[in-house]
C-alpha atoms as a PDB file:
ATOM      1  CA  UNK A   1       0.000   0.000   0.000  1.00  0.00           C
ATOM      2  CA  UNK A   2       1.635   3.398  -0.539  1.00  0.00           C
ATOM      3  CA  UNK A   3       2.521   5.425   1.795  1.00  0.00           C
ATOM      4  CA  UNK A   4       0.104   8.825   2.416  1.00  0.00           C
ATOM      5  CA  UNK A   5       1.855  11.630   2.099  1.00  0.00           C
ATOM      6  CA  UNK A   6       1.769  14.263   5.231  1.00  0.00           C
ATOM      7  CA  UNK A   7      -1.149  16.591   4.672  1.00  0.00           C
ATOM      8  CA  UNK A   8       0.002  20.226   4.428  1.00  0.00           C
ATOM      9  CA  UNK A   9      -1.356  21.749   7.900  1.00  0.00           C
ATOM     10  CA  UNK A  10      -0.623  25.566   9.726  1.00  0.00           C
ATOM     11  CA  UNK A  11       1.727  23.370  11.872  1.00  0.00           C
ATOM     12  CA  UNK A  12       3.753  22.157   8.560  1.00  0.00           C
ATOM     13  CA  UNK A  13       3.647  24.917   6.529  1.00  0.00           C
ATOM     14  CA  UNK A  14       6.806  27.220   6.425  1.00  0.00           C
ATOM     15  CA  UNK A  15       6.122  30.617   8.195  1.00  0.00           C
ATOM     16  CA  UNK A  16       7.122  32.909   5.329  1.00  0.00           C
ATOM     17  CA  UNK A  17       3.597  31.048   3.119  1.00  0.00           C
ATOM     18  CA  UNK A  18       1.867  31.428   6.359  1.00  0.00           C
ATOM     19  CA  UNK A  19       2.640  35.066   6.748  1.00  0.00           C
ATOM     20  CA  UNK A  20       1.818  35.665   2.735  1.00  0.00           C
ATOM     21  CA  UNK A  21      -1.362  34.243   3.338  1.00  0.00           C
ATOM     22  CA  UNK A  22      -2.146  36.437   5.629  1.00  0.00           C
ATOM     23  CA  UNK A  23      -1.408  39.650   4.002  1.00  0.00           C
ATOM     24  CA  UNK A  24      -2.982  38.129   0.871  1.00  0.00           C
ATOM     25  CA  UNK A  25      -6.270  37.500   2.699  1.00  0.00           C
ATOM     26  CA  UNK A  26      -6.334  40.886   4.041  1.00  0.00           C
ATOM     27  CA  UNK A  27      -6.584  42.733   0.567  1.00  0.00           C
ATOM     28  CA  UNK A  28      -7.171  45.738   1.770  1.00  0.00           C
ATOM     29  CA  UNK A  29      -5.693  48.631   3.359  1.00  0.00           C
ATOM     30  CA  UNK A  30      -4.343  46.368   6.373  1.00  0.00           C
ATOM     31  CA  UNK A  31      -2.466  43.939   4.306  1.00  0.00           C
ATOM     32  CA  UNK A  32      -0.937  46.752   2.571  1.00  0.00           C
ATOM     33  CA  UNK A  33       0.197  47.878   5.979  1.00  0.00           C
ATOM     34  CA  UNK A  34       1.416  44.315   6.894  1.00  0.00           C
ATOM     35  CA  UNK A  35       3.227  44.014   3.733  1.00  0.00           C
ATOM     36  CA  UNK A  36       5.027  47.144   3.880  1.00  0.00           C
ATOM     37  CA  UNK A  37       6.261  46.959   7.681  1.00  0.00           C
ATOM     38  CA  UNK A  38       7.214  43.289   6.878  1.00  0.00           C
ATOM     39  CA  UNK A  39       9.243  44.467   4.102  1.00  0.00           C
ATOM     40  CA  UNK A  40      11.071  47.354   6.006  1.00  0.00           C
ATOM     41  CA  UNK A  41      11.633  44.601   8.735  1.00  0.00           C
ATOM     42  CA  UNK A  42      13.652  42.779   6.382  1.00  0.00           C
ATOM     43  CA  UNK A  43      15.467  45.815   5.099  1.00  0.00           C
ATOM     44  CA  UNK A  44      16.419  46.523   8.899  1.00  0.00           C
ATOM     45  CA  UNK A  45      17.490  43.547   9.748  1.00  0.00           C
ATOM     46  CA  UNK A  46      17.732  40.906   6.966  1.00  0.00           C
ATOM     47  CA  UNK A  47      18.796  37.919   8.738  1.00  0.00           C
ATOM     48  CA  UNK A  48      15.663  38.303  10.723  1.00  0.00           C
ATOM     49  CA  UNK A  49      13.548  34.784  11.567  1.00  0.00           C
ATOM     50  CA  UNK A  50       9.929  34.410  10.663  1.00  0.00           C
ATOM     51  CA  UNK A  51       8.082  32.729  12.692  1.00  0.00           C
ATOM     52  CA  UNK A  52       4.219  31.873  13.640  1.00  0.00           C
ATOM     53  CA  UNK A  53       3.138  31.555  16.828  1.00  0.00           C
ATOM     54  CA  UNK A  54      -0.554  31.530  18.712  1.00  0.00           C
ATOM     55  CA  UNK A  55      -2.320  29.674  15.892  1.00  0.00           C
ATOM     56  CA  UNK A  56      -2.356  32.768  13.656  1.00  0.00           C
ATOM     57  CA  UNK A  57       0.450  35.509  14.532  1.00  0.00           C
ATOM     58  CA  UNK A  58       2.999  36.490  12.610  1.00  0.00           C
ATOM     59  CA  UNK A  59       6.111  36.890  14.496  1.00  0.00           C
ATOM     60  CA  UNK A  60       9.617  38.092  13.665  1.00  0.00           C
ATOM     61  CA  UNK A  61      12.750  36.871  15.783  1.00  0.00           C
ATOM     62  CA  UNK A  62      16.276  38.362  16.292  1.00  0.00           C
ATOM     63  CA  UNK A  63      17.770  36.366  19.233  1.00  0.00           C
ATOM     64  CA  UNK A  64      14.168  36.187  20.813  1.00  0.00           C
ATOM     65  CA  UNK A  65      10.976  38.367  19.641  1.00  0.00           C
ATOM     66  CA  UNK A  66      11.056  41.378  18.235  1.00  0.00           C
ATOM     67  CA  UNK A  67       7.734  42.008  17.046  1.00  0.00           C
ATOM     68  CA  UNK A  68       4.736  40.663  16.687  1.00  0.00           C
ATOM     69  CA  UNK A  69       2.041  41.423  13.641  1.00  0.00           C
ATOM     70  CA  UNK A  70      -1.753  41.092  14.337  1.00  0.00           C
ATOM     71  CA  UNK A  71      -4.466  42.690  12.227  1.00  0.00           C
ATOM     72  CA  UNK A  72      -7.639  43.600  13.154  1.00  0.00           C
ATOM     73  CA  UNK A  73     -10.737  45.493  11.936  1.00  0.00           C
ATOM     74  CA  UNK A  74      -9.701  48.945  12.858  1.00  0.00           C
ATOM     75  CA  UNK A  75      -5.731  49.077  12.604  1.00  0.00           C
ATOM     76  CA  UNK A  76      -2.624  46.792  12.225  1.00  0.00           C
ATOM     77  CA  UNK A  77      -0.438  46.021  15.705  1.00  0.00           C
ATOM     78  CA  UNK A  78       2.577  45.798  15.717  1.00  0.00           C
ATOM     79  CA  UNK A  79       3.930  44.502  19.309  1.00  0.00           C
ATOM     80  CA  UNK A  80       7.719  44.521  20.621  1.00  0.00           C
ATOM     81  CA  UNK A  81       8.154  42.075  23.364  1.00  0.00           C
ATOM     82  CA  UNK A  82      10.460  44.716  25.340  1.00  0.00           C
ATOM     83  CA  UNK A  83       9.282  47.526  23.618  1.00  0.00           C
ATOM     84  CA  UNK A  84       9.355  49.836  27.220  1.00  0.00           C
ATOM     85  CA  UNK A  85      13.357  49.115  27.197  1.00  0.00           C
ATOM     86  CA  UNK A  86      13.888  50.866  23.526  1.00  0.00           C
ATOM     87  CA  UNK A  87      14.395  54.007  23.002  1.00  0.00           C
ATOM     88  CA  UNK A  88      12.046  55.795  20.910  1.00  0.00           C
ATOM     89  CA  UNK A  89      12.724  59.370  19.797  1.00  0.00           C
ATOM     90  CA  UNK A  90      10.137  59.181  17.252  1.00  0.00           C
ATOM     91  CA  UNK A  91       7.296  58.158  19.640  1.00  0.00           C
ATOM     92  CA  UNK A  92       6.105  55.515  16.849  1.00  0.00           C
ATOM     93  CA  UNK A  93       4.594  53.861  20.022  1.00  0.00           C
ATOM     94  CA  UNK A  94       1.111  55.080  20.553  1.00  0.00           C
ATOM     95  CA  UNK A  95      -0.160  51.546  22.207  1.00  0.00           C
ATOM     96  CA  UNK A  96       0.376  49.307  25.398  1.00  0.00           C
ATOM     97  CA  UNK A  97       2.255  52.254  26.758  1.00  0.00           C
ATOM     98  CA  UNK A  98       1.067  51.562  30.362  1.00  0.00           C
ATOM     99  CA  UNK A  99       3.027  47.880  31.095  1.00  0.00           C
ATOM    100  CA  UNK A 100       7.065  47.626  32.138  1.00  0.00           C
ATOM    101  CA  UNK A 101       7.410  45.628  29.502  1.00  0.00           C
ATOM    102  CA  UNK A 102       5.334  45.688  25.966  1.00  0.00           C
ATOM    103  CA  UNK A 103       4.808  48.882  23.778  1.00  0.00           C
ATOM    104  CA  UNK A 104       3.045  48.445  20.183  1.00  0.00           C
ATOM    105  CA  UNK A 105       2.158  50.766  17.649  1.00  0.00           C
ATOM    106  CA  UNK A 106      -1.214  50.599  15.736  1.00  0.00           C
ATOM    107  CA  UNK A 107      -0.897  51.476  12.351  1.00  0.00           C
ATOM    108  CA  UNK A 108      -4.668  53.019  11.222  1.00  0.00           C
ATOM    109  CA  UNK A 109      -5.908  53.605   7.568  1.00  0.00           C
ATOM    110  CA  UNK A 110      -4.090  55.897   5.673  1.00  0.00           C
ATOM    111  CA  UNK A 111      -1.085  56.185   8.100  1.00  0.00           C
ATOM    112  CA  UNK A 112       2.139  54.625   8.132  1.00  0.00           C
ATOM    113  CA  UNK A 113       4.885  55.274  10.619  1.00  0.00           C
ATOM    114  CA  UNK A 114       8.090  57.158   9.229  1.00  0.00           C
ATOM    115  CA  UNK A 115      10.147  54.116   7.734  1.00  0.00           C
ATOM    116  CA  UNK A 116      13.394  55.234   8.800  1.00  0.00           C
ATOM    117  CA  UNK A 117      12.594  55.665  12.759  1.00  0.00           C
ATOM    118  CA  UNK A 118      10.416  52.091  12.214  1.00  0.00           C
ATOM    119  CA  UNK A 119      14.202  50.781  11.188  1.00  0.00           C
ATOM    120  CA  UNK A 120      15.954  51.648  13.735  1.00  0.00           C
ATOM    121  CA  UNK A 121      13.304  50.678  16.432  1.00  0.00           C
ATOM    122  CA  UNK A 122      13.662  47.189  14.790  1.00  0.00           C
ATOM    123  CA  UNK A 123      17.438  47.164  14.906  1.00  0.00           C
ATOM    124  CA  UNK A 124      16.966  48.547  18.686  1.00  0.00           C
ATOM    125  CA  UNK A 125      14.995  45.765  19.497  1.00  0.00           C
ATOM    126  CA  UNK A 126      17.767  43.210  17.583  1.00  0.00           C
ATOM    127  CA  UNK A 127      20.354  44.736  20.309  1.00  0.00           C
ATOM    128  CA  UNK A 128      18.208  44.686  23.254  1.00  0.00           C
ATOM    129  CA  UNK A 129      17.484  41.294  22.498  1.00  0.00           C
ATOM    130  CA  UNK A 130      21.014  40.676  21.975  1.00  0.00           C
ATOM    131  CA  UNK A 131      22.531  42.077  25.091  1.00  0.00           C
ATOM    132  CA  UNK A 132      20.175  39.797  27.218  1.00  0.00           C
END
């Protein structure tokens, strides 16, 4: 009897076609906004790990978590895991600012966070995470 091959599951699947999925099934405004911080991600830091955790959330790793992804109806979030301990002279942060630990910025219709700043918060987080 031949052998089944494994069924192609969220579990199996590499995170990069998981994370394309996503944007793709958000075609609108939001997966725009996905697509674009998930791009300048990259440029930051281009040896930066994809991953997908929480049955659904797109996550991006440097030596630990940088920065989550989650979309919702109203805006796109983007989480740092140790967000409080970055420096941001920009103030891209405009969510979670109340915990020791977390700070996120949600990205609305129609505005996008100044790219450069969004880099270097990224490669902040790489060194924070580094340094640990």
């Amino acid at each position: 009897m031949p052998r089944k091959s494994p069924e192609t599951t969220e579990e199996t699947r590499p995170a990069a076609e998981l994370i394309d999925a996503r944007i793709a099934a958000l075609d609108d405004w939001r997966g725009e906004a996905l697509a674009r911080m998930r791009a300048l991600i990259h440029e930051a830091l281009p040896d930066v790990e994809e991953t997908w955790k929480w049955r659904g959330t797109p996550v991006w790793e440097h030596n630990g978590i940088l920065c989550t992804g989650e979309s919702y109806k109203q805006a796109v979030k983007l989480t740092f895991a140790n967000g409080a301990a970055l420096p941001d002279p920009k103030q891209l942060f405009n969510a979670s600012l109340d915990g020791n630990t977390r700070r996120a910025i949600d990205i609305h219709e129609g505005a996008m966070p100044d790219a450069t700043a969004f880099k270097a918060l990224i490669r902040a987080a790489a060194k924070h995470n580094a340094a640990k």
